[in-house]
Protein backbone atom coordinates (compact mmCIF):
# COMPACT_ATOMS: atom_id res chain seq x y z
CA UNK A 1 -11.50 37.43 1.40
CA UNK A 2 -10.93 34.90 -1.05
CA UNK A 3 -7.52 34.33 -3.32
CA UNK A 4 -8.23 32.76 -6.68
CA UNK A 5 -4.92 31.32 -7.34
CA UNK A 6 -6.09 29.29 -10.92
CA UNK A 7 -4.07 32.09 -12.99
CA UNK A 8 -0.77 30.72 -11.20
CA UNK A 9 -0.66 27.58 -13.45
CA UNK A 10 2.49 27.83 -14.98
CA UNK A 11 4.84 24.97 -15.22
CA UNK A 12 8.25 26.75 -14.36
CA UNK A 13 10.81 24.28 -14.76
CA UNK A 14 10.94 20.48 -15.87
CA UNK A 15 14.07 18.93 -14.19
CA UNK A 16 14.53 15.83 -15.87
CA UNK A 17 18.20 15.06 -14.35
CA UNK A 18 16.53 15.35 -10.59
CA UNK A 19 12.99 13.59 -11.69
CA UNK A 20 11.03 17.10 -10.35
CA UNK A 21 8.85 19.75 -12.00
CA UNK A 22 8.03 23.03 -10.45
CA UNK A 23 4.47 24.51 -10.66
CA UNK A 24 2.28 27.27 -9.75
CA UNK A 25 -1.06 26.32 -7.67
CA UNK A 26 -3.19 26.35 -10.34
CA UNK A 27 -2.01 23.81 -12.66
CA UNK A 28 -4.51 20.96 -12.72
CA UNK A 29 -3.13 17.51 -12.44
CA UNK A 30 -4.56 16.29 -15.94
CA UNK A 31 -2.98 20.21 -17.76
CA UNK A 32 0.47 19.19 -15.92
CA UNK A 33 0.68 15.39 -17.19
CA UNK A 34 -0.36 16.46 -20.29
CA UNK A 35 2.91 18.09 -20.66
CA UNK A 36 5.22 15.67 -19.09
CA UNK A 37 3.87 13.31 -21.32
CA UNK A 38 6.04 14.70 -23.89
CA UNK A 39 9.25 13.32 -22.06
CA UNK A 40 7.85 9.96 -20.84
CA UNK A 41 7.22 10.86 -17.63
CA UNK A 42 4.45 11.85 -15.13
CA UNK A 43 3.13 12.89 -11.54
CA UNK A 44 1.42 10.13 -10.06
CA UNK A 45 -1.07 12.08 -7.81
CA UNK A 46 -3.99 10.84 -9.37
CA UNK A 47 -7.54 11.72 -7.55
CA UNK A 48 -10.91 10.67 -9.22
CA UNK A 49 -11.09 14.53 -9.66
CA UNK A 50 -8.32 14.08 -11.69
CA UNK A 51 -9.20 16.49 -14.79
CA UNK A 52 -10.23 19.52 -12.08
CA UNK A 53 -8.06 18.85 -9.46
CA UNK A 54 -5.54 21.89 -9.03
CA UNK A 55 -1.73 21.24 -7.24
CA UNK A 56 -2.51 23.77 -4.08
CA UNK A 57 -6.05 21.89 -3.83
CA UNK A 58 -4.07 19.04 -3.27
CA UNK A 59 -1.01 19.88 -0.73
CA UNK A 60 -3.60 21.66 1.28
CA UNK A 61 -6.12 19.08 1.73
CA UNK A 62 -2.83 16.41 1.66
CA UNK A 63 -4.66 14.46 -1.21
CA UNK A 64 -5.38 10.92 -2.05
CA UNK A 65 -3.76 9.62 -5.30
CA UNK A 66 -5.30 6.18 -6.53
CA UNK A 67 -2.48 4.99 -7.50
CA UNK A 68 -0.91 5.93 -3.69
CA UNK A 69 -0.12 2.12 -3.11
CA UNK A 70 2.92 2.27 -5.52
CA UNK A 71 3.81 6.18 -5.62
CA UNK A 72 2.26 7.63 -3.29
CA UNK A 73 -0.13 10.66 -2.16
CA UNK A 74 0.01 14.23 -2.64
CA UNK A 75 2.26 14.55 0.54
CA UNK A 76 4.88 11.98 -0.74
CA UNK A 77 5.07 13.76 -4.69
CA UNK A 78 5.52 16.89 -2.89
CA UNK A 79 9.31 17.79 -2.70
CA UNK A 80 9.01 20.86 -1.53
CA UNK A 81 6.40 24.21 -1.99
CA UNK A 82 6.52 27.88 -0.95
CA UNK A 83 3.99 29.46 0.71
CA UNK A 84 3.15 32.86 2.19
CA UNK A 85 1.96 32.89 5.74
CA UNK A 86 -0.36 35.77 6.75
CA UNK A 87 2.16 37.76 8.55
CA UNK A 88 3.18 38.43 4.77
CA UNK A 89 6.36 36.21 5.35
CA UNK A 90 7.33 33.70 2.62
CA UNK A 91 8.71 31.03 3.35
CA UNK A 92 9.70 27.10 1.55
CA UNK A 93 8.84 24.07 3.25
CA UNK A 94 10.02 20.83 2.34
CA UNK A 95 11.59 17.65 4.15
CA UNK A 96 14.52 19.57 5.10
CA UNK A 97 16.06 23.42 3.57
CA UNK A 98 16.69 22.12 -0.37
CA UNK A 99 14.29 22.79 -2.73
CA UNK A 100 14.48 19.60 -4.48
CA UNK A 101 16.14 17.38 -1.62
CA UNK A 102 13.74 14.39 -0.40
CA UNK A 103 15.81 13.35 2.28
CA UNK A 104 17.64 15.53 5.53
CA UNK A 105 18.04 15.87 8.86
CA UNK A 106 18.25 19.00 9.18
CA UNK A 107 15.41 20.93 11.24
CA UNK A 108 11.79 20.41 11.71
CA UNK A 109 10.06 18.82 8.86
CA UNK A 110 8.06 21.44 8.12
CA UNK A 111 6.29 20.33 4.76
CA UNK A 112 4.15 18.21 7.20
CA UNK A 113 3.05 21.15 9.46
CA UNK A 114 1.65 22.77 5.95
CA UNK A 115 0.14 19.65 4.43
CA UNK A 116 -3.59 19.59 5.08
CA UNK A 117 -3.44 22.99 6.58
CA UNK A 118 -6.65 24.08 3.94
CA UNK A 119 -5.75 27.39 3.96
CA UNK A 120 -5.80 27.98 8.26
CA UNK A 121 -2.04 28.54 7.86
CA UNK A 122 -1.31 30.52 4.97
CA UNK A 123 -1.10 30.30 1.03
CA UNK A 124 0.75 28.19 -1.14
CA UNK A 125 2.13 29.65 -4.04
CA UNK A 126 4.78 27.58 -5.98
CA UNK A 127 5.63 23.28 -5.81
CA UNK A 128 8.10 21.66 -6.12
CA UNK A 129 6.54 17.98 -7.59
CA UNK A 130 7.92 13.99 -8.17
CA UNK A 131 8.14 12.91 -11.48
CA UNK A 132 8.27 9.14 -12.37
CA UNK A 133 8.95 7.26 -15.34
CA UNK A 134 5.44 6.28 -17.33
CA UNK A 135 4.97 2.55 -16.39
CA UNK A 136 5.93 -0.35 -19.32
CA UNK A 137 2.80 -1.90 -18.58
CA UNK A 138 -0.71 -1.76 -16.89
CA UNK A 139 -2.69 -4.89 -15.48
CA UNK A 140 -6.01 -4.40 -13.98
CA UNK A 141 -7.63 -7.18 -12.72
CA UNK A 142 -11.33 -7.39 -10.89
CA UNK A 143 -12.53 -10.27 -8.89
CA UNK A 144 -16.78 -10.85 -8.13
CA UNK A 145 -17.56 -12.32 -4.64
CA UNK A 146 -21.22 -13.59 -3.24
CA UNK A 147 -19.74 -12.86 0.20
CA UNK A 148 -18.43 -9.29 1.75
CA UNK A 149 -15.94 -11.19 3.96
CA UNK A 150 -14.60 -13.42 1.30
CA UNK A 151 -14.45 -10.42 -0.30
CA UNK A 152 -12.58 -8.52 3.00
CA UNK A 153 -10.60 -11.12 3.60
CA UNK A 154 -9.18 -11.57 -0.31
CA UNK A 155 -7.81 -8.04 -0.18
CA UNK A 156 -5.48 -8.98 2.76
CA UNK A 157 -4.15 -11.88 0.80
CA UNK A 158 -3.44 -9.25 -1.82
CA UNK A 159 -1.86 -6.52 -0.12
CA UNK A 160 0.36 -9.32 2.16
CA UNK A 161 1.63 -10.92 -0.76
CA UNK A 162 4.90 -8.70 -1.26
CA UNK A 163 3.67 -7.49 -5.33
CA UNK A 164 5.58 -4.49 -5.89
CA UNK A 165 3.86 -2.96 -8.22
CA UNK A 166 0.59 -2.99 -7.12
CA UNK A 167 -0.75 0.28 -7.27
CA UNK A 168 -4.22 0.24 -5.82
CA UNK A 169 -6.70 -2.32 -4.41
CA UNK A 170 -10.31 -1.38 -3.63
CA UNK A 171 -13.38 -3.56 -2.06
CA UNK A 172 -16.86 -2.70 -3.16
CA UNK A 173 -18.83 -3.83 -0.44
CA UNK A 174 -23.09 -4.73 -1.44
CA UNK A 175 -24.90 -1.78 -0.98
CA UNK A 176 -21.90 -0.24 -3.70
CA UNK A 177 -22.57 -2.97 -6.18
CA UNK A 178 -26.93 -2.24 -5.74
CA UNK A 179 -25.83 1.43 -6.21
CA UNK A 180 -24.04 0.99 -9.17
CA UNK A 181 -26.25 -1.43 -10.67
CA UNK A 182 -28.98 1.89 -10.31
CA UNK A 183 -26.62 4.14 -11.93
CA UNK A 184 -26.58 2.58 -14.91
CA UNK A 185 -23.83 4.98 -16.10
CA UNK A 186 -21.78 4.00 -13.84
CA UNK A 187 -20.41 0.49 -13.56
CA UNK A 188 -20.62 -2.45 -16.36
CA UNK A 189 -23.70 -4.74 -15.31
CA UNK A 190 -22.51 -7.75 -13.00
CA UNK A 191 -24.91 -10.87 -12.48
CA UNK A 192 -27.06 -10.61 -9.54
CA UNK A 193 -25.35 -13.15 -7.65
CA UNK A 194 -22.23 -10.66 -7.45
CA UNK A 195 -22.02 -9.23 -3.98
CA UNK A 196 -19.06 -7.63 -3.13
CA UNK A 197 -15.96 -6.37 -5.81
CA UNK A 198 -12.67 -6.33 -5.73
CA UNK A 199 -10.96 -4.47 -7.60
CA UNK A 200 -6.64 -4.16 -8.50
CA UNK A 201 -3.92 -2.37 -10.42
CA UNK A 202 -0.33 -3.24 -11.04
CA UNK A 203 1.98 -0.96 -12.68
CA UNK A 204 5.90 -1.01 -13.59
CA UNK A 205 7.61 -3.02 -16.32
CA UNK A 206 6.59 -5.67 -18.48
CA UNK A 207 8.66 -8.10 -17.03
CA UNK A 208 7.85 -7.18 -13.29
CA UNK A 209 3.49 -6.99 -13.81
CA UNK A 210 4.21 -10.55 -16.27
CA UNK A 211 5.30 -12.19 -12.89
CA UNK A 212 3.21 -10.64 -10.70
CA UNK A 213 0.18 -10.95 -12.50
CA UNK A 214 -0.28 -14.34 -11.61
CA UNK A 215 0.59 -14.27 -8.25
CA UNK A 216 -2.33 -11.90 -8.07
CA UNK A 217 -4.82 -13.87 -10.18
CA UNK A 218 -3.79 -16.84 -7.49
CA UNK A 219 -4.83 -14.45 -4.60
CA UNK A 220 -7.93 -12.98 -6.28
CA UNK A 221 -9.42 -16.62 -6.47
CA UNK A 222 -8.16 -18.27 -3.28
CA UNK A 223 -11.25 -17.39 -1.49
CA UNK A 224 -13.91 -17.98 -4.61
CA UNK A 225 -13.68 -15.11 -6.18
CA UNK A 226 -14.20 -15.27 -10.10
CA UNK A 227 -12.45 -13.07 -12.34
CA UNK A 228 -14.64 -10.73 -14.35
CA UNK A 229 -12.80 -10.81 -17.92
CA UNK A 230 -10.79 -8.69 -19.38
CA UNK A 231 -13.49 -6.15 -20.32
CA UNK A 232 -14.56 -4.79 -17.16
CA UNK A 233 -10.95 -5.02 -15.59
CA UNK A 234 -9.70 -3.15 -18.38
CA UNK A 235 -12.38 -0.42 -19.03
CA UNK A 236 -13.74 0.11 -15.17
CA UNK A 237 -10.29 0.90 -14.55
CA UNK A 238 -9.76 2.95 -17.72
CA UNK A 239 -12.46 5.28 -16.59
CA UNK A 240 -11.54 5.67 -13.12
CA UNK A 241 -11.11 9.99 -13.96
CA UNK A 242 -14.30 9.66 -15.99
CA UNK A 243 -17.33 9.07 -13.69
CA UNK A 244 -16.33 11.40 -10.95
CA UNK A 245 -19.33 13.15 -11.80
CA UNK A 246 -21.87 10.75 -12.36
CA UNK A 247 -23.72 10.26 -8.83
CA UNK A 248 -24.78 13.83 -9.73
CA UNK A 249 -27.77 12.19 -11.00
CA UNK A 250 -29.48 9.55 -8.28
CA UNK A 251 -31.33 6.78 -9.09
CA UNK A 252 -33.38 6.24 -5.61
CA UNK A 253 -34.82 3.06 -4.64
CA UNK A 254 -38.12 2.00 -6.91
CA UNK A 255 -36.37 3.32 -10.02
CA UNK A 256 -36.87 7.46 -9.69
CA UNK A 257 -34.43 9.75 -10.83
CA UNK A 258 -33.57 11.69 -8.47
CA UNK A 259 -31.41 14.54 -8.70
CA UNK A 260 -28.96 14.23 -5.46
CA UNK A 261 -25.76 15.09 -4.85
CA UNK A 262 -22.54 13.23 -3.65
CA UNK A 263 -21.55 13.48 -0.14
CA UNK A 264 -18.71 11.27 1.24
CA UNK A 265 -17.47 10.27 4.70
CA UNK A 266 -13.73 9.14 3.96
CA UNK A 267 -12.31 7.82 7.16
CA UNK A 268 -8.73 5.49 7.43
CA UNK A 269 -9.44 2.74 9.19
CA UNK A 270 -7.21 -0.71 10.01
CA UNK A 271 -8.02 -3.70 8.16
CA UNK A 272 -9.08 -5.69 10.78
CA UNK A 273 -12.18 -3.11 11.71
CA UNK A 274 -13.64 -2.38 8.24
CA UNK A 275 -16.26 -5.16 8.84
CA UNK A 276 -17.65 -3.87 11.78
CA UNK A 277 -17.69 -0.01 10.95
CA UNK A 278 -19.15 -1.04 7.69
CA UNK A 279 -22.31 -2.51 9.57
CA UNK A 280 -22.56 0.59 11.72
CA UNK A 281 -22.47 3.12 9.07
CA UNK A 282 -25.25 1.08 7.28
CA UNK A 283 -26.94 0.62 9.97
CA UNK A 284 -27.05 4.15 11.16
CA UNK A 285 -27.81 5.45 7.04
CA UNK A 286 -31.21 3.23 7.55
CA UNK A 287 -32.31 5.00 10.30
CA UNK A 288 -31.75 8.57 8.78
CA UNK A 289 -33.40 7.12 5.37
CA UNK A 290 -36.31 6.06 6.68
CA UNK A 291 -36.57 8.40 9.24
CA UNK A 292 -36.43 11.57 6.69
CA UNK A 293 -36.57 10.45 3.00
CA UNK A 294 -34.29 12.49 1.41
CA UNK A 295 -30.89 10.63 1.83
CA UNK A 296 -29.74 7.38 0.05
CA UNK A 297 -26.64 4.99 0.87
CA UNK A 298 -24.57 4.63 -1.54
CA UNK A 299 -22.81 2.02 0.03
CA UNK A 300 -19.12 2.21 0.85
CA UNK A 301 -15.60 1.18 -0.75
CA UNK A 302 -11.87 0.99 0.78
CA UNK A 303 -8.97 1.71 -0.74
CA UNK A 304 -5.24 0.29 0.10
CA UNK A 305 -3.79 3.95 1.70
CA UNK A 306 -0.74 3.57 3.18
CA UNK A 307 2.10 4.96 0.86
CA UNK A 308 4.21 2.08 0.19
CA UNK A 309 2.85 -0.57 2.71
CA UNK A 310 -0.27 -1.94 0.97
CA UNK A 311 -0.89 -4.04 4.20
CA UNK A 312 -1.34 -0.30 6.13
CA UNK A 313 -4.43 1.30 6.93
CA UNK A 314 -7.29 2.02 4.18
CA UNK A 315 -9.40 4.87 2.90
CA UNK A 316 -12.61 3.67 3.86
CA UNK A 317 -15.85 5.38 2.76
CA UNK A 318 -19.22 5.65 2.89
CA UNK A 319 -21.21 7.69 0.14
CA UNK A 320 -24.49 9.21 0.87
CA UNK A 321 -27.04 11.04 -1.79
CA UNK A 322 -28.71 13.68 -0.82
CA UNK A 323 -31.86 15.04 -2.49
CA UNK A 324 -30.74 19.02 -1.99
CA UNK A 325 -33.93 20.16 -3.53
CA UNK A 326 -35.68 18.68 -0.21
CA UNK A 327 -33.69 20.03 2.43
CA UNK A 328 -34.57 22.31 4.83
CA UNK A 329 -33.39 24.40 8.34
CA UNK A 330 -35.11 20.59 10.10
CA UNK A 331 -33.65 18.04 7.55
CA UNK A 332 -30.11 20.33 7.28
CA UNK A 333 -29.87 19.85 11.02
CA UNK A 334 -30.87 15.90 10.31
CA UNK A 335 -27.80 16.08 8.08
CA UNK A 336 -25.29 17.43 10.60
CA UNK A 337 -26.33 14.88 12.80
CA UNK A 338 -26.08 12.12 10.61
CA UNK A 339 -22.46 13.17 9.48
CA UNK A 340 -21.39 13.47 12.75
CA UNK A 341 -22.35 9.94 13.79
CA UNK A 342 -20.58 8.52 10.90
CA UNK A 343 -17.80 10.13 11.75
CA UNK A 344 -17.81 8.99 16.19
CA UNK A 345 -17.56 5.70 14.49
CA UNK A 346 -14.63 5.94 13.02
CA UNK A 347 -13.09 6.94 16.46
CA UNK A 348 -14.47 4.33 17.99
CA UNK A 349 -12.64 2.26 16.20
CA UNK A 350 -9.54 4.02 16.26
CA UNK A 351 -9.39 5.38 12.70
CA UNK A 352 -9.61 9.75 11.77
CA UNK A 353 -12.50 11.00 10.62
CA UNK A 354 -10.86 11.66 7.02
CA UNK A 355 -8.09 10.52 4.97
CA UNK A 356 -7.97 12.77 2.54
CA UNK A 357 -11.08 15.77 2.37
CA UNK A 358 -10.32 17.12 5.10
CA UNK A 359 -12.02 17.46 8.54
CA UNK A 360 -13.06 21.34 7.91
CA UNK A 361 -16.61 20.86 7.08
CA UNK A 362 -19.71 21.36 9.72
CA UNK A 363 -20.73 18.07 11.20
CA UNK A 364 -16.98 16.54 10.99
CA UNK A 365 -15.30 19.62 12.44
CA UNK A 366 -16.12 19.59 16.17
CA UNK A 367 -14.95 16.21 16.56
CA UNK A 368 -11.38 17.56 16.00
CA UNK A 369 -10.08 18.25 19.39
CA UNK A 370 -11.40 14.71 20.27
CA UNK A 371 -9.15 13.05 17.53
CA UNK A 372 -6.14 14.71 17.84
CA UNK A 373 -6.11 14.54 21.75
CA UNK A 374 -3.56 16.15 23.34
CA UNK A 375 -2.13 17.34 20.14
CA UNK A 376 -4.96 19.77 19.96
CA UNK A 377 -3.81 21.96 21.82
CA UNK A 378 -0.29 22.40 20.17
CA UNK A 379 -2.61 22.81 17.00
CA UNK A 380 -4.34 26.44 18.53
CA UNK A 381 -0.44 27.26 19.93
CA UNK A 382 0.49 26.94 16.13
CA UNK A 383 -2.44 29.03 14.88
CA UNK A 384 -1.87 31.73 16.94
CA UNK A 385 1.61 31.75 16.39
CA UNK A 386 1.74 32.21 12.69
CA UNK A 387 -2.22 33.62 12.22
CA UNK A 388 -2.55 36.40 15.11
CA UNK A 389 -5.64 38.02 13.53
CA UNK A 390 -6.84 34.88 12.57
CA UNK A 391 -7.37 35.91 8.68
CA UNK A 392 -6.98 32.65 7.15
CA UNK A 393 -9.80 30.53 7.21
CA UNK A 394 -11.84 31.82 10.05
CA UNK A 395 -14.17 29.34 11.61
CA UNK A 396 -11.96 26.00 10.15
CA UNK A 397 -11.49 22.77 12.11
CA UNK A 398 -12.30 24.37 15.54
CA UNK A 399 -9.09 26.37 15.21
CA UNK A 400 -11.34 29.84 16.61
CA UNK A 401 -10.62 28.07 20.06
CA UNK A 402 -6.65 29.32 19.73
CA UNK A 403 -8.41 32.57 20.28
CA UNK A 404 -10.62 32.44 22.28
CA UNK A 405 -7.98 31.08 25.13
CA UNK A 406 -6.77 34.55 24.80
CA UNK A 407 -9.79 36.28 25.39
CA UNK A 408 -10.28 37.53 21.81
């Protein structure tokens, strides 16, 4: 059975007194800012999907904003949302009973038992969002690097340095500038001596991003890296919502066009093992490249992740093209494979398999009991206790083991 839910976009209430807007599912983020713009305000869950991204989309896969260094992701805009579990209760989960309250004691949290569910737990059916006031000012600011661990090690200085209002940093690590440099629609040309990117944000007031604009411009450069000019800064980061579809259309090694699709690993790693994971997924993307000639790296980026603590773990991801026309029952198997390496590494080095897709797809899934441990089996207690038929999502993260304990 599937619910289409994108008729259920209607903004319900704008609460200007409390900062919070309530939604139906279907609202996409770029329809619902649209609106708010009107009173100087927005919601600062901002994917790369951006113009097709839909609210229950994002509470159920607990979304990534790019801006979630300064306001957060989807599960820290997220007041509160109603949703209807299968047993045909409905119910409102938030950080406590209130509606609009972002702070009890009261009970289980229960907004986080819902977040990231993707649909094994129930279906969401009204929010309850953050609004913020539109930032005075914007300052982007890239930095080009001949060397990855310059590069690496640059971003700590950054997210260490106490700047408020940064709102995102990201690292473009080689094989993402060669990429780019392919897709010619993608990224403004850098000289070839460029190596590794890093790319930042600051938003708030004037006065606040005038100060802290050079502290950053101090910490891009303390470890060589040379500022790229106003022009990329500025219109890269402009266009961050606008090429989310543009590795639709490869551009293979040699020069072919190829037509291959996007396919992401997002894991959240620390800092400190980016470096070394980095290498590994490389390494093992080689192997399945030359091995079966229809995949491509794309090379991989990190983003700052951690909601309010820059210096916290990052969204760290490795992009892969594959040439769909090519595959097959031998090279689909190849895939799973492949995907499922990508992903051991990530526990190996103590980081989830995703930050912010979701670990529901073949490949990724199995690997779920390992990471949550001895979580998992609270998780199937859970799922049998609010799914007993298990209607919602059959088949999703591993979760058919709840039943299968019971003999069904």
């Amino acid at each position: 059975i599937i619910v289409d839910v994108k008729r259920m976009n209607q903004i319900k209430e704008i609460d200007l007194a409390s900062r919070c807007v309530t939604v139906g599912p279907g609202l996409s983020m770029m329809k619902l800012n649209e609106e708010l713009a009107k009173y100087g305000v927005f919601h600062p869950d901002t994917p790369a999907s951006y113009p097709c991204a839909l609210v229950g989309g994002r509470l159920a896969c607990s979304g990534f904003s790019l801006l979630g260094t300064r306001f957060g992701h989807s599960r820290d805009l997220c007041m509160s949302f109603e949703i209807v579990l299968p047993t045909g209760e409905i119910i409102r989960v938030g950080d406590g009973g209130g509606k609009k309250i972002r702070k009890s004691s009261t009970g289980f949290h229960l907004k986080h038992l819902f977040m990231g569910h993707q649909g094994t737990l129930g279906i969401i059916t009204e929010a309850v969002l953050e609004v913020v006031p539109k930032p005075e000012a914007e300052f982007a600011a890239f930095f080009a690097f001949d060397d990855y661990l310059s590069a690496h090690r640059t971003v700590h200085h950054i997210v260490t340095s106490g700047i408020a209002t940064l709102s995102g940093t990201v690292l473009f690590d080689e094989h993402k500038v060669a990429y780019l440099r392919r897709d010619d629609e993608a990224f403004i040309p850098m000289p070839p001596w460029v190596n590794s990117i890093v790319a930042t944000a600051l938003y708030g007031t004037k006065a606040e991003v005038s100060a802290a604009s050079k502290i950053l411009m101090e910490k891009g450069r303390a470890e060589g890296g040379r500022y790229t000019g106003d022009h990329m800064a500025l219109g890269d980061w402009a266009s961050r919502h606008d090429r989310y579809a543009n590795p639709l259309h490869g551009r293979v090694p040699g020069g072919k066009v190829a037509p291959m699709s996007w396919h992401c690993e997002d894991a959240s790693l620390n800092w400190s093992v980016i470096p070394q994971v980095r290498a590994e997924w490389h390494a093992i993307a080689k192997r399945y490249i030359d091995e079966y000639g229809i995949f491509d790296d794309w090379g991989t980026y990190c983003y700052t992740s951690a909601a309010y603590k820059p210096w916290g773990d990052y969204l760290a991801e490795i992009d892969i093209g594959i040439w769909e026309e090519k595959l097959d029952d031998e090279t689909w198997a190849a895939w799973i494979r492949f995907k499922t390496e990508l992903a051991r590494v990530s526990l190996k080095y103590g980081g989830s398999m995703s930050n912010c897709h979701g670990t529901t797809r073949i490949g990724d899934a199995e690997l779920v009991p390992e990471e949550m441990g001895g979580g998992w089996d609270v998780m199937k207690k859970i799922k049998r206790m609010l799914v007993p038929n298990n209607v919602m999502n059959p088949g999703k993260q591993m979760l058919d083991e709840a039943y299968l304990d019971e003999g069904q």
